[in-house]
Protein backbone atom coordinates (compact mmCIF):
# COMPACT_ATOMS: atom_id res chain seq x y z
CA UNK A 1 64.79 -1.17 24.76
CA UNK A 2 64.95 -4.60 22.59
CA UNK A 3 64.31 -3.96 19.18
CA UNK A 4 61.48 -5.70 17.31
CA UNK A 5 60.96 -7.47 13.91
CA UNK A 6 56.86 -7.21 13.08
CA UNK A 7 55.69 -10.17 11.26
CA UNK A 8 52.82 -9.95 8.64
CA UNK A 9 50.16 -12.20 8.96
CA UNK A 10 49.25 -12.88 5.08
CA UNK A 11 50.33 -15.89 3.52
CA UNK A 12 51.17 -13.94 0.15
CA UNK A 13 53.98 -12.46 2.36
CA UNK A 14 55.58 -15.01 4.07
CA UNK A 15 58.92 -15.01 1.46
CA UNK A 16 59.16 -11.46 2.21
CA UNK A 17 58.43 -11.60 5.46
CA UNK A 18 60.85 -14.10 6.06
CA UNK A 19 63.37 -12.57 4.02
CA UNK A 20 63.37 -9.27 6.22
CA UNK A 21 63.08 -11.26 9.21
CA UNK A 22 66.18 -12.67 8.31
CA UNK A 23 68.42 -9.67 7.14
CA UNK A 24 67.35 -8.35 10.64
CA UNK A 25 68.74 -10.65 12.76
CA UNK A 26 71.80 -11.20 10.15
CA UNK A 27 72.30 -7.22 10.58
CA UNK A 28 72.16 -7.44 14.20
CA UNK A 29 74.91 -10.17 14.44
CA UNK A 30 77.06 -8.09 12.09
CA UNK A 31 76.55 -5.10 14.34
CA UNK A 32 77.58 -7.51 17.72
CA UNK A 33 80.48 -8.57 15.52
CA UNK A 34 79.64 -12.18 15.92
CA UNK A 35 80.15 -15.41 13.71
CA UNK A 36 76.65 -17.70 12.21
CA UNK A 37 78.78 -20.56 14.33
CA UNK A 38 78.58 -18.20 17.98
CA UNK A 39 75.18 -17.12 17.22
CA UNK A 40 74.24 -20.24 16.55
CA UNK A 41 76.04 -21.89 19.63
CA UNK A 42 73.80 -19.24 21.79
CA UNK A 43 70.41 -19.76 19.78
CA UNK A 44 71.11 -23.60 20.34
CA UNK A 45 71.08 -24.40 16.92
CA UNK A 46 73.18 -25.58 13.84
CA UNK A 47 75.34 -22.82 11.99
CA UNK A 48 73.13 -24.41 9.20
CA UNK A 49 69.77 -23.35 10.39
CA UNK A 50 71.30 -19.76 10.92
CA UNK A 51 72.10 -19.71 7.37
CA UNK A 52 68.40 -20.88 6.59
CA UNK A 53 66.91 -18.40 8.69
CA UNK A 54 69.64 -15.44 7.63
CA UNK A 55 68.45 -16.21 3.61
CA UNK A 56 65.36 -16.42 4.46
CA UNK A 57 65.19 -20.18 3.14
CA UNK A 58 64.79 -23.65 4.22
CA UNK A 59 61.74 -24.44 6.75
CA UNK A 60 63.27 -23.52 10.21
CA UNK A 61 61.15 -24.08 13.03
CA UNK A 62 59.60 -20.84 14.63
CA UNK A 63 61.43 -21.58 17.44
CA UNK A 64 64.76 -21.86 15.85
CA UNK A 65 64.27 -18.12 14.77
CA UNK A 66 63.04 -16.98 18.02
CA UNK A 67 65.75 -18.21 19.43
CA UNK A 68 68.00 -16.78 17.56
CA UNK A 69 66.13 -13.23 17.46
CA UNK A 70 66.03 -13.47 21.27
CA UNK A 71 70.11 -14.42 21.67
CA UNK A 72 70.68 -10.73 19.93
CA UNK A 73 68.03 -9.02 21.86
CA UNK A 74 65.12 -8.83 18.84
CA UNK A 75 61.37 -9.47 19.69
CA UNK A 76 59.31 -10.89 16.82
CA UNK A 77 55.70 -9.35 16.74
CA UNK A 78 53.08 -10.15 15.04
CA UNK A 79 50.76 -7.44 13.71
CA UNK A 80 47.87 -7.03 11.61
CA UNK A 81 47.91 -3.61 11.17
CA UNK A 82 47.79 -0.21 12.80
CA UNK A 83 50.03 1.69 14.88
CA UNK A 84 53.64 0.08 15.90
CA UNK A 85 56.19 1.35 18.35
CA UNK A 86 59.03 3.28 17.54
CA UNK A 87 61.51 0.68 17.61
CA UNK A 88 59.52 -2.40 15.87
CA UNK A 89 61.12 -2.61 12.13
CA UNK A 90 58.33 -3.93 10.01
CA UNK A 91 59.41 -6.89 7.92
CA UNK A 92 56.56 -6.28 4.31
């Protein structure tokens, strides 16, 4: 089952949000043992949008970090509350 990455929808947590969102999908490349420059070849983007997205910094595009979520098997969800499934880490 693909793991998930829950995305808050308030704009007073979009630094966190983005900051969790990106140690998620920096921990999953550690765990597959893979370089920013091969994820980044898979995602189809530049090693320097990686880094963006892994800091949590920059403006990548939503797409760029779908992209790269979906290369290492993450989904990103989008929640406004209530109940989440077992596997969905919530990035607050």
């Amino acid at each position: 089952m693909a793991q998930s990455v829950t995305e808050t929808a308030s704009p007073s947590a979009a630094y966190s949000d983005a900051a969790a969102i990106g140690a998620a999908i920096r921990s999953a490349r550690k765990s597959y043992r893979l370089t920013q420059q091969e994820l980044a070849d898979l995602a189809g983007i530049s090693d320097k949008t990686l880094r963006d997205i892994e800091r949590g910094a920059g403006s990548p595009s939503i797409g760029a970090v779908i992209a790269s979520a979906n290369a290492l098997g993450l989904r990103l969800v989008t929640a406004t509350g209530g109940n989440h499934g077992p596997n969905e880490a919530q990035a607050r």
